[in-house]
PDB file of N, CA and C in Angstrom:
ATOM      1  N   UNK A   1     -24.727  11.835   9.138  1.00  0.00           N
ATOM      2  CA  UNK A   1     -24.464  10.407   9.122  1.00  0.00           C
ATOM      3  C   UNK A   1     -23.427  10.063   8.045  1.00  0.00           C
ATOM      4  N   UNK A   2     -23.565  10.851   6.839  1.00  0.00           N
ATOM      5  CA  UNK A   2     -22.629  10.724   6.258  1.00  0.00           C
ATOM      6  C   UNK A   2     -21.421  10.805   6.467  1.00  0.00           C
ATOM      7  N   UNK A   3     -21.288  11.942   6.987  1.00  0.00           N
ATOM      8  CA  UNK A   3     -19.670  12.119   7.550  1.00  0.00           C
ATOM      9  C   UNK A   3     -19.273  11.749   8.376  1.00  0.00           C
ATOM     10  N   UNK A   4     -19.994  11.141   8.978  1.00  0.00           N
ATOM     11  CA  UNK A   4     -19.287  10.084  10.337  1.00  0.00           C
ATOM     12  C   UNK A   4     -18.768   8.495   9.614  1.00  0.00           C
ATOM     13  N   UNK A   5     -19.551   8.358   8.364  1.00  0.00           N
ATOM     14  CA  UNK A   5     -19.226   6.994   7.083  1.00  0.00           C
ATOM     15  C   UNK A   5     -18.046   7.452   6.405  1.00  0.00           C
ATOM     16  N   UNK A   6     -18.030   8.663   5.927  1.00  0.00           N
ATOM     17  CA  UNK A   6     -16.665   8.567   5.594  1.00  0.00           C
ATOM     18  C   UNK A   6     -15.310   8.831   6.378  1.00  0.00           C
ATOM     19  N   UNK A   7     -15.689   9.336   7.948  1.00  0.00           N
ATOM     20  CA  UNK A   7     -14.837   9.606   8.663  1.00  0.00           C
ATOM     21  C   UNK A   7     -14.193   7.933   9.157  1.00  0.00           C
ATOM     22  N   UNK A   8     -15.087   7.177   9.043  1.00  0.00           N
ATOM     23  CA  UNK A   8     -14.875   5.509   9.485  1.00  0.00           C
ATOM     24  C   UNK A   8     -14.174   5.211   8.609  1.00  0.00           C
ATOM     25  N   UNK A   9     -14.211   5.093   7.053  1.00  0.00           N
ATOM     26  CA  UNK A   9     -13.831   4.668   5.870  1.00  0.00           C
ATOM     27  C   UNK A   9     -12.772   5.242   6.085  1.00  0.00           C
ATOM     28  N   UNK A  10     -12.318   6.299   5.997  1.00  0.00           N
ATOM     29  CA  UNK A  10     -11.062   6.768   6.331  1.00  0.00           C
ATOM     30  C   UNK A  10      -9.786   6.423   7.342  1.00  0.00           C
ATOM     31  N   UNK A  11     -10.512   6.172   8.556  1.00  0.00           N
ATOM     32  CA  UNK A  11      -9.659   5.281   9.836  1.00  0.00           C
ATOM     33  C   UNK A  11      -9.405   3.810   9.224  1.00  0.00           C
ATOM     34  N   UNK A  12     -10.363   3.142   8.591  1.00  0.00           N
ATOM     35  CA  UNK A  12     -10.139   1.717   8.062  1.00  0.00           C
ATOM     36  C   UNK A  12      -9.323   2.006   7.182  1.00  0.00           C
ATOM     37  N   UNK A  13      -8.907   2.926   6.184  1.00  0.00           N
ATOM     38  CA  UNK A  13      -7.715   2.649   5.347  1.00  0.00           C
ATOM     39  C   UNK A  13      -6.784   2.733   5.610  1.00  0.00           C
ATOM     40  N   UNK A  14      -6.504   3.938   6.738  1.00  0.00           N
ATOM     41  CA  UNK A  14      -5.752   4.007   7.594  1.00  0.00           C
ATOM     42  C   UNK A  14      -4.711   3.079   8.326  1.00  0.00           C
ATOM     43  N   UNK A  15      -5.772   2.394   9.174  1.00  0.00           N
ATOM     44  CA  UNK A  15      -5.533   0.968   9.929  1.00  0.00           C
ATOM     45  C   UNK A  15      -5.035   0.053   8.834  1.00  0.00           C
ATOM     46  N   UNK A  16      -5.605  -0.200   8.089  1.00  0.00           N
ATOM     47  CA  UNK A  16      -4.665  -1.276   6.999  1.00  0.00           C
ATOM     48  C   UNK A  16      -4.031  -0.645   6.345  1.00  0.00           C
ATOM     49  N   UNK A  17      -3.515   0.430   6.504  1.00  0.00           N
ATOM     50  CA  UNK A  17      -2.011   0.433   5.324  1.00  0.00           C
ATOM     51  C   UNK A  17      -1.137   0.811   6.759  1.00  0.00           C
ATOM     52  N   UNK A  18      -1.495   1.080   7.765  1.00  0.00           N
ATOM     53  CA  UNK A  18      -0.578   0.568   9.093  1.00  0.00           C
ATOM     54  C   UNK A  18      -0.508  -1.064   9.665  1.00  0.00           C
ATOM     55  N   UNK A  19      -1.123  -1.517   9.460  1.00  0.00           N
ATOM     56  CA  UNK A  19      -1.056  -3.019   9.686  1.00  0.00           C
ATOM     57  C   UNK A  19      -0.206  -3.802   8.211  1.00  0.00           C
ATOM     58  N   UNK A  20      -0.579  -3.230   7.331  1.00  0.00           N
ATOM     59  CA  UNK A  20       0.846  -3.886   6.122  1.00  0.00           C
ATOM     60  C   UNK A  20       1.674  -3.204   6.163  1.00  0.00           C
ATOM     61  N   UNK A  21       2.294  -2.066   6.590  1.00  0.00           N
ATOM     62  CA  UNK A  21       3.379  -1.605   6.556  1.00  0.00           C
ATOM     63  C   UNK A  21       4.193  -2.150   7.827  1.00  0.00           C
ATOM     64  N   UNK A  22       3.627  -2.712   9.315  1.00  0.00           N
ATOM     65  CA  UNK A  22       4.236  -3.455  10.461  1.00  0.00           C
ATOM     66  C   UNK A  22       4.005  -4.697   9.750  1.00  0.00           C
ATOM     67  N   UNK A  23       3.516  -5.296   8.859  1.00  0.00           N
ATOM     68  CA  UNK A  23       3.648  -6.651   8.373  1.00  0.00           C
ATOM     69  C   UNK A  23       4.956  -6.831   6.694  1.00  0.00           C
ATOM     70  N   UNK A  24       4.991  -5.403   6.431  1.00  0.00           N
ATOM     71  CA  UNK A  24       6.235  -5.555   5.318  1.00  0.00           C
ATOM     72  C   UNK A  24       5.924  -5.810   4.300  1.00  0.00           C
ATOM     73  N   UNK A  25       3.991  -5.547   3.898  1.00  0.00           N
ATOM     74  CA  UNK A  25       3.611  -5.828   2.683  1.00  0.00           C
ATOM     75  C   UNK A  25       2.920  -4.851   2.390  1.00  0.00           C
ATOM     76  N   UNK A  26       2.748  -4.265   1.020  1.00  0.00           N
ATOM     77  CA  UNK A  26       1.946  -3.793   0.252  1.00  0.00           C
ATOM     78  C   UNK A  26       0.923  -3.669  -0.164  1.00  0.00           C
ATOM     79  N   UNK A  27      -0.175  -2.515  -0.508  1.00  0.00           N
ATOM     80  CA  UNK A  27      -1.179  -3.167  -1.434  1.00  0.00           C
ATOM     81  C   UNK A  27      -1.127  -2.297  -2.908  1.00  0.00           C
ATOM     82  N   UNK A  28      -1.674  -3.346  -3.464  1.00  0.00           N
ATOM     83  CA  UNK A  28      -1.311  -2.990  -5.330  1.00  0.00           C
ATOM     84  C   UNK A  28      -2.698  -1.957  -5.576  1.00  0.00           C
ATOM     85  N   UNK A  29      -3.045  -1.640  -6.500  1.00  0.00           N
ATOM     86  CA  UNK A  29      -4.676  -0.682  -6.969  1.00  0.00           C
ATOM     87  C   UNK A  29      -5.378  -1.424  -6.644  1.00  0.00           C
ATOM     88  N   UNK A  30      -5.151  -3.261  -7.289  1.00  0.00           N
ATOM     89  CA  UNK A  30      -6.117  -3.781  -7.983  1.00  0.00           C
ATOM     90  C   UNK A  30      -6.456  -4.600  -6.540  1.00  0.00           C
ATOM     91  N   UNK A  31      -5.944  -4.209  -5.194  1.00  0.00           N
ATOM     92  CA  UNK A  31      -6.191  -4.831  -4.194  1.00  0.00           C
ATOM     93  C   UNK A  31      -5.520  -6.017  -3.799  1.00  0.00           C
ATOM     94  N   UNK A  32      -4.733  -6.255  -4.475  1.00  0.00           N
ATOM     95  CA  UNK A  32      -3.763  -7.734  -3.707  1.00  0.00           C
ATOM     96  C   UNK A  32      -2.725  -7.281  -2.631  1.00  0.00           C
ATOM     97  N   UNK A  33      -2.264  -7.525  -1.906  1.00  0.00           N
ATOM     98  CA  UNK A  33      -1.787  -7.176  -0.988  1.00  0.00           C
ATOM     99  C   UNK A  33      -0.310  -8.306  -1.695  1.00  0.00           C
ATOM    100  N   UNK A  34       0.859  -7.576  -1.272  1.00  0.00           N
ATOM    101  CA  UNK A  34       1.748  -8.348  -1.447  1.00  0.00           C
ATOM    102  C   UNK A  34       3.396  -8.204  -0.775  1.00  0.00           C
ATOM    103  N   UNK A  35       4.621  -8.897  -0.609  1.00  0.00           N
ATOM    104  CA  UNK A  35       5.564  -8.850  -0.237  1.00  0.00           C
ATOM    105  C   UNK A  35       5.873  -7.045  -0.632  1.00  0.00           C
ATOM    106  N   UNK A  36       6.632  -6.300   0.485  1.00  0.00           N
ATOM    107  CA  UNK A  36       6.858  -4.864   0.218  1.00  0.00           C
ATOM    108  C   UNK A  36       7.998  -4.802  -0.774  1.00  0.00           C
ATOM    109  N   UNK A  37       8.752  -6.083  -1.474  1.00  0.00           N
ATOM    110  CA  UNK A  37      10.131  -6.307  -1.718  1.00  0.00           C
ATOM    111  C   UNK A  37       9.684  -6.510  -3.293  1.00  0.00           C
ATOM    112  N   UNK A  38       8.081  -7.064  -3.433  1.00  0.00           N
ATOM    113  CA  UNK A  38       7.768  -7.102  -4.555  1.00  0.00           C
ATOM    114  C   UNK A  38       7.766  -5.883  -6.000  1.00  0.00           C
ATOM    115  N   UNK A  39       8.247  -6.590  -7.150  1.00  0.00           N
ATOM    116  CA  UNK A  39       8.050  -5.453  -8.159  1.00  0.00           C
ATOM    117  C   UNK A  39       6.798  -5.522  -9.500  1.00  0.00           C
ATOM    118  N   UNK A  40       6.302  -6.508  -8.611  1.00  0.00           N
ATOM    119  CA  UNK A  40       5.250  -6.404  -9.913  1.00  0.00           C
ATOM    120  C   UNK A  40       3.601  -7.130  -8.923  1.00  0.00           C
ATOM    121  N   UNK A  41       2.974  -7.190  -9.711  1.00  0.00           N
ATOM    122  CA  UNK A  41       1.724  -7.577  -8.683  1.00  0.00           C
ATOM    123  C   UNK A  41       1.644  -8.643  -9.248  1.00  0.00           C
ATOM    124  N   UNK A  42       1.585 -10.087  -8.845  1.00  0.00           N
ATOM    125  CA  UNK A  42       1.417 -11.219  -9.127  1.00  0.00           C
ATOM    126  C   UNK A  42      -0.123 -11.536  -9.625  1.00  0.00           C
ATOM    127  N   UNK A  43      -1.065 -10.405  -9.849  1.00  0.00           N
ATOM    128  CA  UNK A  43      -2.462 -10.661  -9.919  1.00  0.00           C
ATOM    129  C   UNK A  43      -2.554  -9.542 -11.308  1.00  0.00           C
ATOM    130  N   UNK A  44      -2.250  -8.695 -11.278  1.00  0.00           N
ATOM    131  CA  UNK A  44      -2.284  -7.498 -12.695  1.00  0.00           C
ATOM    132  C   UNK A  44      -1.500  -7.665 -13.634  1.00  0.00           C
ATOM    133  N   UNK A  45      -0.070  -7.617 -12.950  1.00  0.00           N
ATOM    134  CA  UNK A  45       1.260  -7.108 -13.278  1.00  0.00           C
ATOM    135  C   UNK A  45       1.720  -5.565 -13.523  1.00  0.00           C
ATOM    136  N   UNK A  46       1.076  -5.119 -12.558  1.00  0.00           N
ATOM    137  CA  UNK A  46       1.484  -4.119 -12.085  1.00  0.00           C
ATOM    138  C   UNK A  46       2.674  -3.649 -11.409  1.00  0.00           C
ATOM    139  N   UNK A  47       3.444  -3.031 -12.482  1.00  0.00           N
ATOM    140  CA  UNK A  47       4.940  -2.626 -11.851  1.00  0.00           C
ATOM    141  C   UNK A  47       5.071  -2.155 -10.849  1.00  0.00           C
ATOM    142  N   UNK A  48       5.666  -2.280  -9.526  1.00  0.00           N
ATOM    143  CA  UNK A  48       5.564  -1.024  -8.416  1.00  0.00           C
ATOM    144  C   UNK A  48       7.096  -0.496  -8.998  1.00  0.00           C
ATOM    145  N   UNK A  49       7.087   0.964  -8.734  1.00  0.00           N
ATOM    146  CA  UNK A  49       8.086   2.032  -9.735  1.00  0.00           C
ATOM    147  C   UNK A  49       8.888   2.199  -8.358  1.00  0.00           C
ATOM    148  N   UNK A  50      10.100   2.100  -8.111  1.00  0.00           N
ATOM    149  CA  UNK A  50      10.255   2.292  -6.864  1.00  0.00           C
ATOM    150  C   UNK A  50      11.775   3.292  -7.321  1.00  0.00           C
ATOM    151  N   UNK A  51      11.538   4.380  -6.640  1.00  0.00           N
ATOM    152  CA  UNK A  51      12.303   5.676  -6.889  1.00  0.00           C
ATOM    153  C   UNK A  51      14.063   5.303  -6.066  1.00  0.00           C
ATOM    154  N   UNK A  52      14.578   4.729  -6.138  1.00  0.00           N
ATOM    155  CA  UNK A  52      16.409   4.873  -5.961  1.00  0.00           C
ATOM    156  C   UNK A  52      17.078   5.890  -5.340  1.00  0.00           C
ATOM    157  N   UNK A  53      17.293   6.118  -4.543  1.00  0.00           N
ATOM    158  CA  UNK A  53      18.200   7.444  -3.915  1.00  0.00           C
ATOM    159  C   UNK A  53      19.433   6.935  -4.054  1.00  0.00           C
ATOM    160  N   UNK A  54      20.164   8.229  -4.705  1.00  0.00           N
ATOM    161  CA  UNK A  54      22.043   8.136  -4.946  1.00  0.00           C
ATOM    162  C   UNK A  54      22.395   8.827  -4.059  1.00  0.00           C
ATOM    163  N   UNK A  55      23.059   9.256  -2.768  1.00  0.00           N
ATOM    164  CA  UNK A  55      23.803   9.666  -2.154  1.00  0.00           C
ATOM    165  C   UNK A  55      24.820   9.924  -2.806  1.00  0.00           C
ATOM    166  N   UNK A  56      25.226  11.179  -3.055  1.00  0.00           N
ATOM    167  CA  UNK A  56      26.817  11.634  -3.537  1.00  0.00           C
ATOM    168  C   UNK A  56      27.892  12.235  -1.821  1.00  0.00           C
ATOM    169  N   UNK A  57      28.935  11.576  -2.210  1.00  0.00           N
ATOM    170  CA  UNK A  57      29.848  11.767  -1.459  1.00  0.00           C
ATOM    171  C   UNK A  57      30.602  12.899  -1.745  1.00  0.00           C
TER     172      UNK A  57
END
């Protein structure tokens, strides 16, 4: 029984970080969900660190 609870728990996190990623938002640790464009969490202030790719020509 257990592992059928965490096999569920698992599909549900699943499902919502696929349903904010087709909605263009985020979620922070502390659970706020927010704009994907955001850099800080309007509820912690939690930086999101967002890594830059340089393409060299």
């Amino acid at each position: 029984m257990m592992d059928q609870i965490h096999r569920l728990q698992d599909e549900i996190e699943y499902n919502l970080n696929q349903i904010n990623h087709a909605t263009d938002e985020k979620q922070c640790t502390c659970g706020q969900v927010v704009p994907v464009g955001a850099r800080f969490c309007p509820v912690c202030g939690k930086p999101f660190i967002e890594i830059e790719r340089r393409e060299e020509l």
